[in-house]
N, C-alpha and C. Protein backbone atom coordinates (compact mmCIF):
# COMPACT_ATOMS: atom_id res chain seq x y z
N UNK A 1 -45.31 13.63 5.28
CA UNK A 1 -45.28 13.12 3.90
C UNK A 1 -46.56 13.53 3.18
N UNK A 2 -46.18 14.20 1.59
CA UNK A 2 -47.37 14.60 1.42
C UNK A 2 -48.39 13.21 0.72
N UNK A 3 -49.45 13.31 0.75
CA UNK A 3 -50.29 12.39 -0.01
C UNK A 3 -50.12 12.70 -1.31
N UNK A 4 -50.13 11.31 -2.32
CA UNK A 4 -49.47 11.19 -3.22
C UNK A 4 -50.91 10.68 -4.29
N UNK A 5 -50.88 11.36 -5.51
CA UNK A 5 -51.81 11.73 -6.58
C UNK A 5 -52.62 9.99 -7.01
N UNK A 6 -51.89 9.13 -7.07
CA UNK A 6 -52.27 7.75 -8.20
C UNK A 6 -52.17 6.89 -6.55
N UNK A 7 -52.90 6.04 -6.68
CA UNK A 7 -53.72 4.88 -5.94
C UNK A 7 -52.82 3.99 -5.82
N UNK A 8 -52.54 2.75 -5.42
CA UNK A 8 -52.16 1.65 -5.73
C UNK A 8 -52.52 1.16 -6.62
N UNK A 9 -54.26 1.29 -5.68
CA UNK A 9 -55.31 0.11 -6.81
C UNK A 9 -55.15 0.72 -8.49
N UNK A 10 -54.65 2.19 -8.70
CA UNK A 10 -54.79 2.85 -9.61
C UNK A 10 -53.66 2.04 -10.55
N UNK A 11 -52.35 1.85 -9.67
CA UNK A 11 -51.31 1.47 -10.61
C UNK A 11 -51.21 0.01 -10.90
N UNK A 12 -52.08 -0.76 -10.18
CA UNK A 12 -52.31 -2.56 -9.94
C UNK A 12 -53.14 -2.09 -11.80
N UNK A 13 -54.36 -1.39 -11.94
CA UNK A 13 -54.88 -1.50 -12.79
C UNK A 13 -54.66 -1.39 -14.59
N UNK A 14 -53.10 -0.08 -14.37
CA UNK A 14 -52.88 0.35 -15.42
C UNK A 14 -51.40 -0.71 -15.44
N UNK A 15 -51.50 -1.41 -14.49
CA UNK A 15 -50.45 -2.87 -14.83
C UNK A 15 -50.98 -3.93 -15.34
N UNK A 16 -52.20 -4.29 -14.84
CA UNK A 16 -53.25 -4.93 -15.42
C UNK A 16 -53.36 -4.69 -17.47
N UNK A 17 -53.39 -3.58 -16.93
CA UNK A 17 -54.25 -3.26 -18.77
C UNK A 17 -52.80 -3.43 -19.81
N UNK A 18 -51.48 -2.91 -19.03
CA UNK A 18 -50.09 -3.65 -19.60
C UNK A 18 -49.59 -5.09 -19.70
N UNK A 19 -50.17 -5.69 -19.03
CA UNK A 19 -50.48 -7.29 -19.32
C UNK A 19 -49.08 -6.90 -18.01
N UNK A 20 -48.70 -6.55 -17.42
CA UNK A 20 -47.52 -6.50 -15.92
C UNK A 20 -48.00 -7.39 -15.15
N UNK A 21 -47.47 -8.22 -14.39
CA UNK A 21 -47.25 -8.51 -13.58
C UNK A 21 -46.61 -8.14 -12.18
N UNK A 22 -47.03 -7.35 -11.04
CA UNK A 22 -46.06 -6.74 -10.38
C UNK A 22 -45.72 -7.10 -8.74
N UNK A 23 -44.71 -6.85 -8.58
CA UNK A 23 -44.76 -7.51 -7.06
C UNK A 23 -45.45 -5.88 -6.22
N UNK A 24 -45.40 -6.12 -4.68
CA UNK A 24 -45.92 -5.45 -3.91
C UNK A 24 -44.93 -3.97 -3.92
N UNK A 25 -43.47 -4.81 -4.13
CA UNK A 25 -42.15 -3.69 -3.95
C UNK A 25 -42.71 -2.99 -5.35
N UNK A 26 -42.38 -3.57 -6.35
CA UNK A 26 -42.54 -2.86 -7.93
C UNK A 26 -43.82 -2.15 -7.44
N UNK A 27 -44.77 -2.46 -7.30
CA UNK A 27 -46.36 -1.59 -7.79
C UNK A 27 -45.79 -0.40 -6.85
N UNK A 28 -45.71 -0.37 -5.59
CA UNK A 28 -45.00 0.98 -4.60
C UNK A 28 -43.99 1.73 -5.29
N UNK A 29 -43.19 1.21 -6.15
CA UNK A 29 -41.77 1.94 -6.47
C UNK A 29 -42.17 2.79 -7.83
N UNK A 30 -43.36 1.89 -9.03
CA UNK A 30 -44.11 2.73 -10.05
C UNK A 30 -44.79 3.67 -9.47
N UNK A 31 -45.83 3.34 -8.38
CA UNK A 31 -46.69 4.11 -7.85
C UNK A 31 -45.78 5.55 -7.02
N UNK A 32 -44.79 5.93 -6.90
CA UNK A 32 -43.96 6.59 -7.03
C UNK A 32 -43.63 7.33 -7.91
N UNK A 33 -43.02 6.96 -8.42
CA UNK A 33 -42.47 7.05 -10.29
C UNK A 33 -43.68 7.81 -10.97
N UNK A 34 -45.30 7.21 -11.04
CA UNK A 34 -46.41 7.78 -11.68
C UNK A 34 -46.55 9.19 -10.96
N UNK A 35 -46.73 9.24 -9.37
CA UNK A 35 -47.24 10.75 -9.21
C UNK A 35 -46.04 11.59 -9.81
N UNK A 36 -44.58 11.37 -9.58
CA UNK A 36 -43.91 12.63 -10.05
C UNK A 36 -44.02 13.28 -11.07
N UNK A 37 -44.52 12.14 -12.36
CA UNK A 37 -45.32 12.38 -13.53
C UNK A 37 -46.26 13.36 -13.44
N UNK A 38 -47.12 12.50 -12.75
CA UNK A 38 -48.07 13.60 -12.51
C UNK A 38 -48.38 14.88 -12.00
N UNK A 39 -46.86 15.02 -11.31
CA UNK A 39 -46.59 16.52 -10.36
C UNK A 39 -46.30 17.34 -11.44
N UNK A 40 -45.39 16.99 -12.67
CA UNK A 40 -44.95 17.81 -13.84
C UNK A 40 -45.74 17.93 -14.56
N UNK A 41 -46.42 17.20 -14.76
CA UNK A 41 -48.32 17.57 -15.68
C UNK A 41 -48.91 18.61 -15.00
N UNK A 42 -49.26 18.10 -13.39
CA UNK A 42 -49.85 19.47 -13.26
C UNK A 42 -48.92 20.81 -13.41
N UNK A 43 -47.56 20.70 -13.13
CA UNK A 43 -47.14 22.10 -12.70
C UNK A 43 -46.82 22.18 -14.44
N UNK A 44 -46.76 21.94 -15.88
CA UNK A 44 -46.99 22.32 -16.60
C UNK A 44 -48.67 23.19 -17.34
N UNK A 45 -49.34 22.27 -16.52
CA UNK A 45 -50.63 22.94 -16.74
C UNK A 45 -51.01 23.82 -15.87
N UNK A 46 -50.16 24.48 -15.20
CA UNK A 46 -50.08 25.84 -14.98
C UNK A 46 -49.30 27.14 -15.78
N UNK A 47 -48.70 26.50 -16.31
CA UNK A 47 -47.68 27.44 -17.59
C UNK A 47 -48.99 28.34 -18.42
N UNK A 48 -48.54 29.41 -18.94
CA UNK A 48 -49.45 30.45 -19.40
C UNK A 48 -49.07 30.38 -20.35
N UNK A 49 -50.09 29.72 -21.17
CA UNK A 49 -49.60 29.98 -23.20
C UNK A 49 -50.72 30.42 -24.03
N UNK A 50 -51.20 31.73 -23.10
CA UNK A 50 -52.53 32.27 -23.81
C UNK A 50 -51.30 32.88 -25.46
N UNK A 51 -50.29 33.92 -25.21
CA UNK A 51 -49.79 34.23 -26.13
C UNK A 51 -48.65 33.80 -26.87
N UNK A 52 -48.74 32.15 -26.45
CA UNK A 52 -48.05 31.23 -27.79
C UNK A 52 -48.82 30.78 -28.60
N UNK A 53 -48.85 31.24 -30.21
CA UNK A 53 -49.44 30.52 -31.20
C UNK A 53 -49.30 29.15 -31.39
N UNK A 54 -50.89 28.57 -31.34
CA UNK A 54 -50.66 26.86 -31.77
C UNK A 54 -49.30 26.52 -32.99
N UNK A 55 -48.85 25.68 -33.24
CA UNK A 55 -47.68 25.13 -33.90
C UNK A 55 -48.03 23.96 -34.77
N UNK A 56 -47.99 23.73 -35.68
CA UNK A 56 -48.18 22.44 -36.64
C UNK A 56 -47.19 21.81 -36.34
N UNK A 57 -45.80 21.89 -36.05
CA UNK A 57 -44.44 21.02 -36.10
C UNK A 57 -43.31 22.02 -35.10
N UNK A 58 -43.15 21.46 -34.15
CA UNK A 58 -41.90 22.16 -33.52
C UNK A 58 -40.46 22.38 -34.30
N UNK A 59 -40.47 22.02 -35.57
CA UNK A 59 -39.13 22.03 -35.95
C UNK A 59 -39.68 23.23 -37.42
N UNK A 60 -38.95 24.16 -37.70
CA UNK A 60 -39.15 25.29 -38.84
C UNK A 60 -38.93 24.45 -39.85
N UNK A 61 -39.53 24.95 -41.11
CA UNK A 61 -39.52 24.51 -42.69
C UNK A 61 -40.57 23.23 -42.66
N UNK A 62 -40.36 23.06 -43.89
CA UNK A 62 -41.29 21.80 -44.36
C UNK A 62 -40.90 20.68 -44.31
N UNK A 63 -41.32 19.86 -44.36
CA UNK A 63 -40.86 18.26 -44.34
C UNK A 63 -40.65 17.79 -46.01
N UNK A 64 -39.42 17.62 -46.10
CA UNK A 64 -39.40 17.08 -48.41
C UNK A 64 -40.21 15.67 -48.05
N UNK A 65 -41.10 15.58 -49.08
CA UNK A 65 -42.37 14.88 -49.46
C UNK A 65 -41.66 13.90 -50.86
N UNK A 66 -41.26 13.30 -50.90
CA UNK A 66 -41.15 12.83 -52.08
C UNK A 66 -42.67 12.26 -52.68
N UNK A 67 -42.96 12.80 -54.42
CA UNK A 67 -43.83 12.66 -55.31
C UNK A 67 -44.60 11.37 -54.85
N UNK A 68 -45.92 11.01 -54.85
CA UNK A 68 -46.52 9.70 -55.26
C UNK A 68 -46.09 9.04 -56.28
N UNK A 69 -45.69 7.72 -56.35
CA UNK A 69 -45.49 6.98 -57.66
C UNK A 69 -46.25 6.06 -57.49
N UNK A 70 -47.03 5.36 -58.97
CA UNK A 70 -46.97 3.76 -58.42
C UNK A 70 -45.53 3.23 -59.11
N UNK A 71 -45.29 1.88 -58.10
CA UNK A 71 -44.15 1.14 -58.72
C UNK A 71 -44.22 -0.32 -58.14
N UNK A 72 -43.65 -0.97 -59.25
CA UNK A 72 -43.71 -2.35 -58.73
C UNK A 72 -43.63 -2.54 -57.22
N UNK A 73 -44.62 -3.59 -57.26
CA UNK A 73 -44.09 -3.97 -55.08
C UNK A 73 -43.54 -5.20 -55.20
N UNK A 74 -42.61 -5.63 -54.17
CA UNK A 74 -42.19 -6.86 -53.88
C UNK A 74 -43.00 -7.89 -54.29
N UNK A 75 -42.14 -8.82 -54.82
CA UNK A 75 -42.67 -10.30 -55.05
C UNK A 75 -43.14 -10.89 -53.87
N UNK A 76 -43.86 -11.68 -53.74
CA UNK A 76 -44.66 -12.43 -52.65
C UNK A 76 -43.55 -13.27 -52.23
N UNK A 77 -43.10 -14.29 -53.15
CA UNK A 77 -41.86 -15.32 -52.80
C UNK A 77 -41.02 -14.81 -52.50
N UNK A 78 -40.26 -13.35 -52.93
CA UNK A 78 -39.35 -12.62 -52.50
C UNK A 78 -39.42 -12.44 -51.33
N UNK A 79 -40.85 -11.81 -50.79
CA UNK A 79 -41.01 -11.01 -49.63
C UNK A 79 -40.66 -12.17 -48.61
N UNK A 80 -41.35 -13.26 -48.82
CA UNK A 80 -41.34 -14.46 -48.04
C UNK A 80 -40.29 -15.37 -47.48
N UNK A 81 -39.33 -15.11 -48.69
CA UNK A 81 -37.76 -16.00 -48.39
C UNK A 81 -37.13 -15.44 -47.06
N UNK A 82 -37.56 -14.65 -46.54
CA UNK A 82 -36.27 -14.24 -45.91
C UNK A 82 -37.16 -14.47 -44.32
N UNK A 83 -38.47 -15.09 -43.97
CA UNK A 83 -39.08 -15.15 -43.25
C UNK A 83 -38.96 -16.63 -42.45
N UNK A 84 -38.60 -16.32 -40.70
CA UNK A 84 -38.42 -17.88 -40.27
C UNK A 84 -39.67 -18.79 -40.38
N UNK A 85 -40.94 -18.67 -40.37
CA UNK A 85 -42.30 -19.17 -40.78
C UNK A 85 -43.34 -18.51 -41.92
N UNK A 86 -43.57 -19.78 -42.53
CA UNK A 86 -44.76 -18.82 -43.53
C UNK A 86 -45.97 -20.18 -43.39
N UNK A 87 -46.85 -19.32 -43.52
CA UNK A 87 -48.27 -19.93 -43.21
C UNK A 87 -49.24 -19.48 -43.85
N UNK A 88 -49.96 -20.06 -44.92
CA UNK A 88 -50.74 -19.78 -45.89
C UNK A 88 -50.62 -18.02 -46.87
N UNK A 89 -49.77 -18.99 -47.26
CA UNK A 89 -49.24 -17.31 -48.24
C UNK A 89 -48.79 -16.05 -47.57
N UNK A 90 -48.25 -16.55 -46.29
CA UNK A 90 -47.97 -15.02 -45.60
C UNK A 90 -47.28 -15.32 -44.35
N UNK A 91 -47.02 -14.37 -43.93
CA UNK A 91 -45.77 -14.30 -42.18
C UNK A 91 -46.45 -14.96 -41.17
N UNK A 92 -45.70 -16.18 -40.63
CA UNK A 92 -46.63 -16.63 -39.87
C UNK A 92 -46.06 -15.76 -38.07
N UNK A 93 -46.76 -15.14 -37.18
CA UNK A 93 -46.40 -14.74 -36.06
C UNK A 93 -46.93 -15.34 -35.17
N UNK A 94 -46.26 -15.31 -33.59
CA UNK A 94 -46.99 -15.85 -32.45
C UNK A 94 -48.20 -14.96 -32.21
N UNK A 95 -49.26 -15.87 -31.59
CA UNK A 95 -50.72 -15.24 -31.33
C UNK A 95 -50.18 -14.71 -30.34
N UNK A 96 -51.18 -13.60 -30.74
CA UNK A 96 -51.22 -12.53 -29.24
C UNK A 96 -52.57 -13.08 -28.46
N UNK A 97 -52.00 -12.41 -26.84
CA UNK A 97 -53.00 -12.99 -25.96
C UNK A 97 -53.37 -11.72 -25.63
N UNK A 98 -54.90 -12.06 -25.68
CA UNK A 98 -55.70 -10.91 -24.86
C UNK A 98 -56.33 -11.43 -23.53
């Protein structure tokens, strides 16, 4: 079996920083899942693209831009009616936990 690119401790950490929770089975079965990732990263960064020109947009033509305007914006009470909580003049959401 070959030895495999990402850590445990590597994938415990970047579960960590996802707010995950993982069992012993899950972290082994990602930690899996991550090197094959990582096998196609490297074997793409072996691909030779000295003579492909950089690209602004993979898709040809331009993107239609519609003009700048100013124009009225939504009413505040408008915006607000249709919201299940409002809390001092605005959307009230659940706190995020860090």
């Amino acid at each position: 079996m070959k030895a495999l690119r990402i850590s445990i401790d590597q994938v415990r950490h970047v579960a960590r920083l996802a707010m995950l929770e993982l069992t012993d089975a899950e972290a082994e079965a990602y930690r899996g899942q991550l090197d094959r990732i990582l096998e196609h990263i490297a074997e793409l960064d072996g691909v030779d693209v000295t003579d492909v020109p950089p690209t602004f947009h993979p898709a040809a033509g331009a993107c239609p831009l519609r003009e700048d305007r100013v124009e009225p914006s939504l009413d505040r009470d408008e915006a607000l009616r249709g919201a299940p909580r409002v809390e001092a003049d605005g959307f009230a959401v659940p706190r995020v936990r860090s």
